[in-house]
C-alpha atoms as a PDB file:
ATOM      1  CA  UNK A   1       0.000   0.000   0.000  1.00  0.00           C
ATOM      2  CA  UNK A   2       1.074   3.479  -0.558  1.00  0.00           C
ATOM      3  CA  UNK A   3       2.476   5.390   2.353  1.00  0.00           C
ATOM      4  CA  UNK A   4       2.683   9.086   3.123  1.00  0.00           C
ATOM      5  CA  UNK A   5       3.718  11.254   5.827  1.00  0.00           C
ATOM      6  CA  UNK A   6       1.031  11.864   7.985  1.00  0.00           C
ATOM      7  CA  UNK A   7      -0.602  15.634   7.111  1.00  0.00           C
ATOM      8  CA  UNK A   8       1.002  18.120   9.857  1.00  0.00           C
ATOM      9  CA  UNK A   9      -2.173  19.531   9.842  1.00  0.00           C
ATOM     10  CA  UNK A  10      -3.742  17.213  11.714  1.00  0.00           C
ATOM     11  CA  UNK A  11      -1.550  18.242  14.839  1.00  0.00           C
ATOM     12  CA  UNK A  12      -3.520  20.510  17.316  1.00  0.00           C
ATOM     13  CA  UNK A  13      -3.411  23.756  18.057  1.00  0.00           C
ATOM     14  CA  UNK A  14      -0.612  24.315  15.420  1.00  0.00           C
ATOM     15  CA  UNK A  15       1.840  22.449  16.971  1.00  0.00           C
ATOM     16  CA  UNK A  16       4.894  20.754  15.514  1.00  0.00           C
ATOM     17  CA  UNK A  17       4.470  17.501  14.525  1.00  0.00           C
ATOM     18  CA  UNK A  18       5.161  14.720  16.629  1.00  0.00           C
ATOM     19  CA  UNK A  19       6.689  11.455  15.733  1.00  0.00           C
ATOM     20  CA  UNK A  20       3.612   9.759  15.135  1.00  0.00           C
ATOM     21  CA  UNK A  21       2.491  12.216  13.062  1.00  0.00           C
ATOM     22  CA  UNK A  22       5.300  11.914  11.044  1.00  0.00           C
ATOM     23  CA  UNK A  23       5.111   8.249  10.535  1.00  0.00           C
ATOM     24  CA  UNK A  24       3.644   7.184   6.897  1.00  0.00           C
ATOM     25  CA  UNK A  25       0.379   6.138   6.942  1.00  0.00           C
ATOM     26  CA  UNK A  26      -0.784   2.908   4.889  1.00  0.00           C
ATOM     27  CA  UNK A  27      -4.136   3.999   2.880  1.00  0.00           C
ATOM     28  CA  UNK A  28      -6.469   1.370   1.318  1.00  0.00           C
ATOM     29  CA  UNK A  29      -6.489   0.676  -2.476  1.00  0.00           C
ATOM     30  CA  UNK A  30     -10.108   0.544  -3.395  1.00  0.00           C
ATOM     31  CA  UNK A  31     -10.958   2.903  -6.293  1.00  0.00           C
ATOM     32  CA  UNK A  32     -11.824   5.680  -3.245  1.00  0.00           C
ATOM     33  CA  UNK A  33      -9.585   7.947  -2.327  1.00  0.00           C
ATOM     34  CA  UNK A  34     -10.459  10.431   0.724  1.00  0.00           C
ATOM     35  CA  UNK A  35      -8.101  13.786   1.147  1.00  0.00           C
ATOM     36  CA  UNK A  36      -9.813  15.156   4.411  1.00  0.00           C
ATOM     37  CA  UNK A  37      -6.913  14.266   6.542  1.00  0.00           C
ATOM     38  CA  UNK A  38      -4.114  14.715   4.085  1.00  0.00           C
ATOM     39  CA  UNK A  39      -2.233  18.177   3.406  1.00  0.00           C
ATOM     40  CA  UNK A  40      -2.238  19.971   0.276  1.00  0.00           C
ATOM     41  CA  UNK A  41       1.185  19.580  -0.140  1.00  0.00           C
ATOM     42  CA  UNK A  42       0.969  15.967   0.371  1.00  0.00           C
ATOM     43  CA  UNK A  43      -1.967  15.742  -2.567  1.00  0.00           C
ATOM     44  CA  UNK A  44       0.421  16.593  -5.484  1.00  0.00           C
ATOM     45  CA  UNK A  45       2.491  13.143  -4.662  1.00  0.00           C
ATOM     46  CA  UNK A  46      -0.094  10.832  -3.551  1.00  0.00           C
ATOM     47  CA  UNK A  47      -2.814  10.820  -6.131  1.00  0.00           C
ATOM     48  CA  UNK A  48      -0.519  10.110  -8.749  1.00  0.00           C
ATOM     49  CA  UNK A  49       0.935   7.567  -6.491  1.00  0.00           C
ATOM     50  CA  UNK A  50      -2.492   5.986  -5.791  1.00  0.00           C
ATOM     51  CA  UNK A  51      -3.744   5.791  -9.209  1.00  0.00           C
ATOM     52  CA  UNK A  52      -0.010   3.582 -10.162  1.00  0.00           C
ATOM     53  CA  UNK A  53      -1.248   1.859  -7.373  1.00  0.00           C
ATOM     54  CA  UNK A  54      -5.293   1.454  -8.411  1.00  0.00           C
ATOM     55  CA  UNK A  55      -3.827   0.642 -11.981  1.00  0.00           C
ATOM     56  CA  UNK A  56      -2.192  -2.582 -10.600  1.00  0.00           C
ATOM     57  CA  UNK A  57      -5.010  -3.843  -8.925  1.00  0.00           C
ATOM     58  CA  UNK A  58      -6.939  -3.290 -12.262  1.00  0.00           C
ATOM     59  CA  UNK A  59      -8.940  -0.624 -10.895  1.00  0.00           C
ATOM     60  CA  UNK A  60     -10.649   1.216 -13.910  1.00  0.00           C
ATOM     61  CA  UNK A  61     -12.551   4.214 -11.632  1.00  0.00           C
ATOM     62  CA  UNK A  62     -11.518   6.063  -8.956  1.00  0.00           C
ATOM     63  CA  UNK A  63     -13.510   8.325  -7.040  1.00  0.00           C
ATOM     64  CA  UNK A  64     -11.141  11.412  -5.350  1.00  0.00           C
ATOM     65  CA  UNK A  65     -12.765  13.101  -2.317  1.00  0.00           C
ATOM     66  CA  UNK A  66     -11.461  16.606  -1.630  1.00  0.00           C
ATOM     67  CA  UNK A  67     -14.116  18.302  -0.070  1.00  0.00           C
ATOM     68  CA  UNK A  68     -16.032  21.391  -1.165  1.00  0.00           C
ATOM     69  CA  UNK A  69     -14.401  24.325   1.248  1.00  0.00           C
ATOM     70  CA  UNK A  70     -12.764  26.854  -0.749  1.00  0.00           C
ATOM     71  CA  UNK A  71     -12.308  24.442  -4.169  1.00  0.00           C
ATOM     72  CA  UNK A  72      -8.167  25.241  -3.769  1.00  0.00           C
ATOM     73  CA  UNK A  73      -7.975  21.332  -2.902  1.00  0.00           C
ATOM     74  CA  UNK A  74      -9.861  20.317  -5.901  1.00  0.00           C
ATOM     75  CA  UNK A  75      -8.097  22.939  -8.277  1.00  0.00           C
ATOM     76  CA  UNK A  76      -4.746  20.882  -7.165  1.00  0.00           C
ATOM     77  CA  UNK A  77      -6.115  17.437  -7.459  1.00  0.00           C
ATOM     78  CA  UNK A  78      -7.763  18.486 -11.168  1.00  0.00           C
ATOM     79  CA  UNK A  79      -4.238  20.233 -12.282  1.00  0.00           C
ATOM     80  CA  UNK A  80      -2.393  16.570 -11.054  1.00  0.00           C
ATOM     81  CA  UNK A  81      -5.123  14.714 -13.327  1.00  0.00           C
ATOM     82  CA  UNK A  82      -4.820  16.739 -16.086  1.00  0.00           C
ATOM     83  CA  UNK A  83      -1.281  16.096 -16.343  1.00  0.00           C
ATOM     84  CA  UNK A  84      -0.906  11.999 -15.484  1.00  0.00           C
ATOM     85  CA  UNK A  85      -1.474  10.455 -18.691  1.00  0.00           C
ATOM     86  CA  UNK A  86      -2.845   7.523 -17.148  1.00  0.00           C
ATOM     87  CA  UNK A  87      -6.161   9.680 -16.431  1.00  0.00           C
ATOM     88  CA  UNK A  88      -8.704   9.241 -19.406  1.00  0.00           C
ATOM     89  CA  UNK A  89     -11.135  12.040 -18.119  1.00  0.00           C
ATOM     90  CA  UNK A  90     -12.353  13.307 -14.615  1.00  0.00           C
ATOM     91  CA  UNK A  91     -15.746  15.263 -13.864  1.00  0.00           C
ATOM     92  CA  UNK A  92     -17.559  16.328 -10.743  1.00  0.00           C
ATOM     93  CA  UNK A  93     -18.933  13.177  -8.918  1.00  0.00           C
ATOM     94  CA  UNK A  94     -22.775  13.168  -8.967  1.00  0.00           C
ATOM     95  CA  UNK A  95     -25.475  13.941  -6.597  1.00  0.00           C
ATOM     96  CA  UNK A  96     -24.888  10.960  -4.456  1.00  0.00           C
ATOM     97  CA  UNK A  97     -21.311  10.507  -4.651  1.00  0.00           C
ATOM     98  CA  UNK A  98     -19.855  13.698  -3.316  1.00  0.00           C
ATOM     99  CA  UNK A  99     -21.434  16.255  -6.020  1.00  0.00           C
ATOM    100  CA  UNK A 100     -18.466  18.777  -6.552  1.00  0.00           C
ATOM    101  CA  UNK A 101     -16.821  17.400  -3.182  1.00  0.00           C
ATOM    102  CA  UNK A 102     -15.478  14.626  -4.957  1.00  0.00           C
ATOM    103  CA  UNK A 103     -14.266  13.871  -8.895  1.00  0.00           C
ATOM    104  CA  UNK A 104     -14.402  10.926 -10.479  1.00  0.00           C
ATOM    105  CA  UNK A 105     -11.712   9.823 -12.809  1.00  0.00           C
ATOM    106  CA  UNK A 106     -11.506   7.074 -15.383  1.00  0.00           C
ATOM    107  CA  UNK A 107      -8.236   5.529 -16.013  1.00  0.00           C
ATOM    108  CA  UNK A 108      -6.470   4.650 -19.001  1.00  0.00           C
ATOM    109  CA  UNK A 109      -6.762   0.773 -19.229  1.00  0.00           C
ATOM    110  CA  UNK A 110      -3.701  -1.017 -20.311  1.00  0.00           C
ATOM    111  CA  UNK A 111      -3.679  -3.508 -22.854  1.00  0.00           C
ATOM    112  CA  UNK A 112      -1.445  -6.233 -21.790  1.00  0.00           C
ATOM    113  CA  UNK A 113      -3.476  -8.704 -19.874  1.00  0.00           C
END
């Protein structure tokens, strides 16, 4: 599984991180993928890192949640995507899937299977 720092953000009160915070963090590899508790500086990394990672388990969709808030999260994750040229397309996730919270991206399916 991918790991990543943990997000200083999550420390409290603005504190410098602690050890633990600074351990990496193992993230499941099931098509979802949920920023809340992640950094922005962390994002530009580990999305491309999770789709290599999605794209070895044969996992075609993947839904990114980033939260609504001030869109600056979802402006970073949409720049990564347009760049990766594993990404077929992204769009806003629908009504019951996050709505623009969340995007969903189709990957590029390989052909050697």
């Amino acid at each position: 599984m991918p790991k990543i720092p943990a997000s200083p953000s999550t420390s409290p009160k603005g504190e410098a991180p602690s050890e633990a915070d600074e351990a990496a963090v193992e993230i499941p590899i099931d098509g979802v993928l949920d920023l809340h508790t992640f950094s922005p500086k962390d994002v530009r990394d580990l999305v491309p890192e999770y789709i290599g990672e999605c794209l070895k388990r044969g996992i075609a969709e993947v839904r990114i949640i980033h939260g609504k808030g001030t869109g600056t999260l979802k402006a970073i994750v949409q720049s990564v995507l347009k760049k990766d040229p594993r990404v077929a397309s992204f769009k806003d996730a629908g009504i019951d899937a996050g709505g623009w919270g969340a995007t969903l991206v189709r990957l590029v399916q390989s052909s050697k299977r």
